[in-house]
Protein backbone atom coordinates (compact mmCIF):
# COMPACT_ATOMS: atom_id res chain seq x y z
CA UNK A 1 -2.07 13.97 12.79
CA UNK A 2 -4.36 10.82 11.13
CA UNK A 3 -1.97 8.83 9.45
CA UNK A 4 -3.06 6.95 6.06
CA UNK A 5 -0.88 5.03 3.81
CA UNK A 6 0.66 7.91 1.46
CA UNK A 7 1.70 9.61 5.10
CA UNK A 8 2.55 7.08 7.85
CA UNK A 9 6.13 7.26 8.61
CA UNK A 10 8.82 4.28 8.38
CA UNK A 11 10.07 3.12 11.38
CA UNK A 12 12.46 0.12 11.80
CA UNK A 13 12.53 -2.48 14.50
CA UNK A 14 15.68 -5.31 15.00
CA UNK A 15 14.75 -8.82 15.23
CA UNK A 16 17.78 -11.85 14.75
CA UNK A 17 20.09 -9.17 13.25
CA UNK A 18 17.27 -7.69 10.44
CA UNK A 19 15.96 -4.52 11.13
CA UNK A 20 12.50 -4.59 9.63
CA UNK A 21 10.93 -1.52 7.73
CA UNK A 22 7.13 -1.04 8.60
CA UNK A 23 4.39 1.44 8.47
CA UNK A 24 1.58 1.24 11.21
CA UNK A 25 -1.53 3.31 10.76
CA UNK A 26 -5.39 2.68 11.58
CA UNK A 27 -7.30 2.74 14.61
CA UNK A 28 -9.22 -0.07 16.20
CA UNK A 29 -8.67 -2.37 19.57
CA UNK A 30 -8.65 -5.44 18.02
CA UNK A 31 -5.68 -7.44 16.58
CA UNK A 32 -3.77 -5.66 13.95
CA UNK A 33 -3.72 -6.75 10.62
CA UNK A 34 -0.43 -7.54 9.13
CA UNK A 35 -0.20 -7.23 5.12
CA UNK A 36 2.37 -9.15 3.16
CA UNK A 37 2.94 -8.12 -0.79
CA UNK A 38 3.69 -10.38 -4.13
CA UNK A 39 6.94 -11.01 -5.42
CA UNK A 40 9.95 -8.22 -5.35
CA UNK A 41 7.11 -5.78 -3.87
CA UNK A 42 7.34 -3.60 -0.58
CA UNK A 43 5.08 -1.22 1.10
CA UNK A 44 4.74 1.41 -1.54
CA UNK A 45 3.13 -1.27 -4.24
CA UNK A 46 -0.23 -1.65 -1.76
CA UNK A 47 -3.34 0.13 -3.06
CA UNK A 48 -4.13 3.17 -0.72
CA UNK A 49 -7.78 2.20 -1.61
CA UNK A 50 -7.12 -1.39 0.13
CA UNK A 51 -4.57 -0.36 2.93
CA UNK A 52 -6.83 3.00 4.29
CA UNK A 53 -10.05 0.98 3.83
CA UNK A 54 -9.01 -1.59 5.76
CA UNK A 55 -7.37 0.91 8.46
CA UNK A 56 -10.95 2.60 9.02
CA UNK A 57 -11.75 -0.01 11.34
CA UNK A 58 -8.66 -1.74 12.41
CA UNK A 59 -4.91 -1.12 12.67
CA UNK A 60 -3.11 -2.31 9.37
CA UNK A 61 1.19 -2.78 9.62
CA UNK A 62 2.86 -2.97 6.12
CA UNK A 63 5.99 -4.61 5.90
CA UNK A 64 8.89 -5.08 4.07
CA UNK A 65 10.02 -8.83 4.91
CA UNK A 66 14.10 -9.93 5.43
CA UNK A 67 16.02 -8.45 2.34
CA UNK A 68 13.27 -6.64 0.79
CA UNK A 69 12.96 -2.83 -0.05
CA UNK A 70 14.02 -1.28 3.19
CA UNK A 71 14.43 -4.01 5.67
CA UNK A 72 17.95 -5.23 6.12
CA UNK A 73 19.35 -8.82 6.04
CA UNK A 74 19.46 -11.38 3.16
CA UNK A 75 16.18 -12.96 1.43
CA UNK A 76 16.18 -16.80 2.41
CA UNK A 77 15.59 -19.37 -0.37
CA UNK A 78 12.34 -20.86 1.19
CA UNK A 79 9.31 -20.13 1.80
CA UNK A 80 9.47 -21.82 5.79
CA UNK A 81 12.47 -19.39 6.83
CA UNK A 82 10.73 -16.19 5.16
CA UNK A 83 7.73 -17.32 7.66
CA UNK A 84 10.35 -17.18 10.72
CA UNK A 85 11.38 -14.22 9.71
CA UNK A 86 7.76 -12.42 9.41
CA UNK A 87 7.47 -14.44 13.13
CA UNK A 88 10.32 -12.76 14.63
CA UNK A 89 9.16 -9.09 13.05
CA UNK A 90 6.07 -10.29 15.27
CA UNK A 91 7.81 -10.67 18.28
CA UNK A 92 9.94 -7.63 18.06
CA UNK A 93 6.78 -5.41 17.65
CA UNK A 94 5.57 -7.13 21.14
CA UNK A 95 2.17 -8.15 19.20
CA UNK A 96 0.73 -11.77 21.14
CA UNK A 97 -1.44 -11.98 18.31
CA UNK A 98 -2.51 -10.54 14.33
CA UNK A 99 -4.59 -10.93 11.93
CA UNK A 100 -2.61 -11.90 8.34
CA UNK A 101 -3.16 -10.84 5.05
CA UNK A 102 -0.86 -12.88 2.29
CA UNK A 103 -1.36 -11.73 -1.19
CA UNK A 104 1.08 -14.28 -3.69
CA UNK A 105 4.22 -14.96 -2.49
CA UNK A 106 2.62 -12.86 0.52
CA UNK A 107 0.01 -15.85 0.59
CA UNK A 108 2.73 -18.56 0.63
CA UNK A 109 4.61 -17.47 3.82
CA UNK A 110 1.20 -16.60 5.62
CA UNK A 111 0.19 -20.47 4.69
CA UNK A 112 4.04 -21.44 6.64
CA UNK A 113 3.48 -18.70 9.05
CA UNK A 114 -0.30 -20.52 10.92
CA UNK A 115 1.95 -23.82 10.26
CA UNK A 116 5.11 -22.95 12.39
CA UNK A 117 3.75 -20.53 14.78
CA UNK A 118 0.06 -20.94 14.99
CA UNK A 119 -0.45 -18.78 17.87
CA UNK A 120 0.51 -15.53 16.46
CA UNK A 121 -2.40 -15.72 13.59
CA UNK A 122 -5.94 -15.10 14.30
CA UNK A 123 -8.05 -14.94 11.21
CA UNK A 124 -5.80 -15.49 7.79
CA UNK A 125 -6.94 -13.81 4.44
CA UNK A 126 -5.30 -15.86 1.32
CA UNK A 127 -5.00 -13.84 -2.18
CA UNK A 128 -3.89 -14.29 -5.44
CA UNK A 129 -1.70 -17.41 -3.97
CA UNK A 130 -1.49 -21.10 -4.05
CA UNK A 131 -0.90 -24.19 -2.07
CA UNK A 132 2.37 -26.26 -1.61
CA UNK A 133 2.31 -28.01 -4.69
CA UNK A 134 -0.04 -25.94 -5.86
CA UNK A 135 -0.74 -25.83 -10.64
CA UNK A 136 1.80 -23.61 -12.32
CA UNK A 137 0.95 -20.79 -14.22
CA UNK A 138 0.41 -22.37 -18.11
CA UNK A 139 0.28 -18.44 -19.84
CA UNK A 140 3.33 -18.53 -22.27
CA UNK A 141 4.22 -14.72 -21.45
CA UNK A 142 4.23 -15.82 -17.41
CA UNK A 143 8.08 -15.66 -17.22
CA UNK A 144 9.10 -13.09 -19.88
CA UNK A 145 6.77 -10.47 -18.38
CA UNK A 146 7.08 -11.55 -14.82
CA UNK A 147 10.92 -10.80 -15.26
CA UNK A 148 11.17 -7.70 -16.67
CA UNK A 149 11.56 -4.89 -14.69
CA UNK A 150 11.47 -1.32 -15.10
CA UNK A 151 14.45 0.41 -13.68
CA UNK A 152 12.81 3.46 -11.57
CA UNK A 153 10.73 0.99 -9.41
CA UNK A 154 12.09 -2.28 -9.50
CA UNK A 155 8.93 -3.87 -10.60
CA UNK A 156 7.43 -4.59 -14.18
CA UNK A 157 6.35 -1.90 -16.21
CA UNK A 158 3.09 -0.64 -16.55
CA UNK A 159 2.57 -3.02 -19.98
CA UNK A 160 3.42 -5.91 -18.11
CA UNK A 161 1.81 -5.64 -14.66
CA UNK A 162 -1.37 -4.69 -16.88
CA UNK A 163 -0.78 -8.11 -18.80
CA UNK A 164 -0.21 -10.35 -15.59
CA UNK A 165 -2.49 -8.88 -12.67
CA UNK A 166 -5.55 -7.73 -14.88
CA UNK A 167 -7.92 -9.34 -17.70
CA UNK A 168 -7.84 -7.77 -21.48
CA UNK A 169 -11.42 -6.12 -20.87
CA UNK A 170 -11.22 -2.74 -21.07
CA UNK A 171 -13.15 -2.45 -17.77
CA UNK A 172 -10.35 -4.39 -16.00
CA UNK A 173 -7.57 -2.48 -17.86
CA UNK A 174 -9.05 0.74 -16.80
CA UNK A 175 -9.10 -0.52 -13.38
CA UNK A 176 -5.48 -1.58 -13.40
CA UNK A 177 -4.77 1.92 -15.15
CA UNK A 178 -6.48 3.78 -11.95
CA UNK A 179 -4.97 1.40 -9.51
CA UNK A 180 -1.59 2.40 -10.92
CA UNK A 181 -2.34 5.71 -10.23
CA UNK A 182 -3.33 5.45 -6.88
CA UNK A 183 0.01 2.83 -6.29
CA UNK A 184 1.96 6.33 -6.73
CA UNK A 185 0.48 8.63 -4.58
CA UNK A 186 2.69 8.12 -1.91
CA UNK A 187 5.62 10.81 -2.32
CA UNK A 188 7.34 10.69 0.73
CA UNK A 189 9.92 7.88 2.15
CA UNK A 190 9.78 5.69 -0.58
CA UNK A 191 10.67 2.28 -0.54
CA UNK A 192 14.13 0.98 -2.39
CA UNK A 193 13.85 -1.33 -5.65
CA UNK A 194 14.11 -5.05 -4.34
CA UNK A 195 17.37 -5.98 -5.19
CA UNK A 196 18.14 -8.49 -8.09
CA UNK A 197 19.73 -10.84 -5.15
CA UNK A 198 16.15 -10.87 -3.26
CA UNK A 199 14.57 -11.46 -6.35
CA UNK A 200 16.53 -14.54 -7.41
CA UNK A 201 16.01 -15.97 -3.82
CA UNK A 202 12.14 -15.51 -3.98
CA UNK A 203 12.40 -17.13 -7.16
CA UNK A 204 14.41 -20.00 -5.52
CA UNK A 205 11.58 -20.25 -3.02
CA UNK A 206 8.42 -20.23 -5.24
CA UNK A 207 10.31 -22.99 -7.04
CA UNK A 208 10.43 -24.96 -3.83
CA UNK A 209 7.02 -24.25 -2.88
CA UNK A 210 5.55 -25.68 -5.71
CA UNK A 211 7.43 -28.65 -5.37
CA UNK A 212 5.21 -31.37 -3.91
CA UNK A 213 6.77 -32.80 -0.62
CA UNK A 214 4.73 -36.13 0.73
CA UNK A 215 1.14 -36.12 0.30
CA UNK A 216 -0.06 -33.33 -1.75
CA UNK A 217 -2.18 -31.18 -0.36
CA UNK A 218 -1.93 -32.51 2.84
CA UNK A 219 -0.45 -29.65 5.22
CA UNK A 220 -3.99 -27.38 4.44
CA UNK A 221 -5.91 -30.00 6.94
CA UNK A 222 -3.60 -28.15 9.62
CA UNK A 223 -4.53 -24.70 9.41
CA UNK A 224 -7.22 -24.63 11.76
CA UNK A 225 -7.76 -20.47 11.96
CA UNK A 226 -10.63 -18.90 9.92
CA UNK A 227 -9.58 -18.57 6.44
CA UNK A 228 -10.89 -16.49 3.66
CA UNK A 229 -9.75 -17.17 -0.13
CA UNK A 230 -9.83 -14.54 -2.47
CA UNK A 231 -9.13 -14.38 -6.47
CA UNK A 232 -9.89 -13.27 -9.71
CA UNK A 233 -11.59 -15.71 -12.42
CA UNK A 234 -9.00 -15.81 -14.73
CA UNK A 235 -5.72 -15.49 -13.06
CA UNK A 236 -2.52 -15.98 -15.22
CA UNK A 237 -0.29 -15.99 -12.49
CA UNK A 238 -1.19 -18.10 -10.06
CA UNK A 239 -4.02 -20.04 -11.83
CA UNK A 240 -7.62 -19.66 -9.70
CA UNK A 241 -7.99 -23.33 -9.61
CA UNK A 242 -5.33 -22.97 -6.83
CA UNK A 243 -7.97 -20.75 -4.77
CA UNK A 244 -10.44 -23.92 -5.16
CA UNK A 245 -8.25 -26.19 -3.67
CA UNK A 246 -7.00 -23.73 -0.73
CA UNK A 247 -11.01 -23.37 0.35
CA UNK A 248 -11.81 -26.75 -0.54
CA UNK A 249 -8.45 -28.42 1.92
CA UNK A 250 -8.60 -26.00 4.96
CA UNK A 251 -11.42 -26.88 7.29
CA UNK A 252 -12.27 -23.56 7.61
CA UNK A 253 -11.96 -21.50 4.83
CA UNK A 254 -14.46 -19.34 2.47
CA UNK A 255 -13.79 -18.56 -1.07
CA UNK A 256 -14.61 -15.85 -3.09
CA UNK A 257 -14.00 -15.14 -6.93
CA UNK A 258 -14.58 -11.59 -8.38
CA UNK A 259 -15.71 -11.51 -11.97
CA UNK A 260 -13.39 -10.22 -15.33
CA UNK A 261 -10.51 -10.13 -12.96
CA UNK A 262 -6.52 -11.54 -12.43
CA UNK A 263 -4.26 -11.80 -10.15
CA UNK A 264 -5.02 -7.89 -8.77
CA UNK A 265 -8.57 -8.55 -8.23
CA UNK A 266 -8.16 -6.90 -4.78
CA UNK A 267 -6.65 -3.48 -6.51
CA UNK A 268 -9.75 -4.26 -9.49
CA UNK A 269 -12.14 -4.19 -7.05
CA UNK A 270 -10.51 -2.25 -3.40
CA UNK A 271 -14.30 -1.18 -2.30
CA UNK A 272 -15.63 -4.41 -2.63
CA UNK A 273 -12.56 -6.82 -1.51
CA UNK A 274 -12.35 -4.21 2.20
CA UNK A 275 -16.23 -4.70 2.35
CA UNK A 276 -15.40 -8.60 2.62
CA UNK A 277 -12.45 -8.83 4.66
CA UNK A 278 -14.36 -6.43 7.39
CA UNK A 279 -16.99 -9.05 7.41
CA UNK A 280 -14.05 -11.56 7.98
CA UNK A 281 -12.56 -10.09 10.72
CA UNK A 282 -15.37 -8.90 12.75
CA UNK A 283 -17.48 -12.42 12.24
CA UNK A 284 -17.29 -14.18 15.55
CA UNK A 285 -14.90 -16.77 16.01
């Protein structure tokens, strides 16, 4: 049986007392890629479009990080231990090395991850998500909406997630509407609600990450893998000027901007945004 992201089974592996929730599927001999979601989100809130394009040509793991959804353990209030934690769920599956996707908060503990253990990252894809020290979000519904959470997923509402990840087009709101759609197709083995404990320690973290420690800007000079940089034009979230100054501080790094389009410019756009990372990871080093 071909497995795709609304059928791949769960399966849990321990590492330093957390057993980790994660779904593998995909085929391909190179290094896996490893996807890690935005803030309160597991597995289930990929888009299949993005997760079984991406698996056409490569093995994609999902996975639900210390404390979140499925996986066991408490959330840690930093961004550096979440990134030890995503090392050690490395380790445990045996893997010497992976490609990493970080989308938001996902995109702050893949930045930690190259940092603390460089070895285990090949090529690193960078969406939606911001530097240490990176420009807060200036939208004055940023915290209401980002907050609110409907009680049947754990995550905002359709309203809000509409609001915050998409522009007020109506072609981008009728993308976010058939992204939603997709986001539920998966029936089976569903992932818990994040619970309000996790979600007050990511909090906790993002606070500290956007913190500026010594010179600002300055750790981006020492992530020396392949990098590509991906946003939407007008993201409310995590403004785009972030995405600027991620290409423009790694030696390495691409950036690309998709038109009309937020923080979910990879669900706005899933054919385009797999088109461009399979360029990424098959480019030679």
């Amino acid at each position: 049986m071909t497995h795709t992201h609304v059928n791949a089974p769960t399966r849990f592996v321990e590492a330093n007392g957390v057993v980790f929730a994660h779904r593998r599927f995909g085929e391909g001999s190179g290094p896996p890629l490893l996807l890690m979601q935005h803030f309160r989100a597991g597995m289930d809130s990929w888009d299949p479009a993005v997760t079984d394009g991406l698996a056409a040509a490569r093995q994609v793991i999902l996975f639900d990080n210390a404390g979140v959804a499925n996986s066991s353990g408490e959330t840690p209030d930093t961004i550096e231990a979440m990134a030890d934690h995503a090392a050690a769920f490395i380790h445990a599956l045996g893997l010497p090395q992976t490609d990493f996707l970080g989308f938001s908060i996902g995109g702050y503990i893949a930045q930690a991850l190259v940092l603390r253990h460089r070895a285990l990252v090949r090529r690193l894809i960078l969406v939606g998500t911001a530097p240490r020290g990176g420009e807060p979000s200036q939208d004055p519904k940023y915290l209401e909406l980002g907050a609110s959470t409907d009680p049947n997923t754990g995550e905002s509402g359709l309203d809000a997630f509409l609001y915050l990840f998409f522009r007020p087009s109506a072609a981008s709101q009728a993308a976010g509407r058939a992204f939603w759609q997709r986001r539920h197709l998966r029936k089976v083995d569903a992932d818990r609600p994040t619970s309000p404990k996790t979600m007050a320690a990511q909090r906790a973290a993002i606070a500290d990450w956007r913190k500026v420690h010594g010179e600002r800007f300055a750790q981006l000079r020492d992530i020396t893998q392949p990098t590509l940089v991906v946003n939407g034009s007008h993201d409310v979230m995590v403004p785009t000027v972030n995405s600027f100054t991620l290409s423009q501080g790694i030696p390495n790094a691409q950036l690309i901007i998709y038109p009309d389009s937020g923080h979910g410019s990879l669900f706005q756009y899933p054919d385009l945004f797999v088109a461009h990372c399979q360029m990424f990871l098959d480019a030679s080093p």
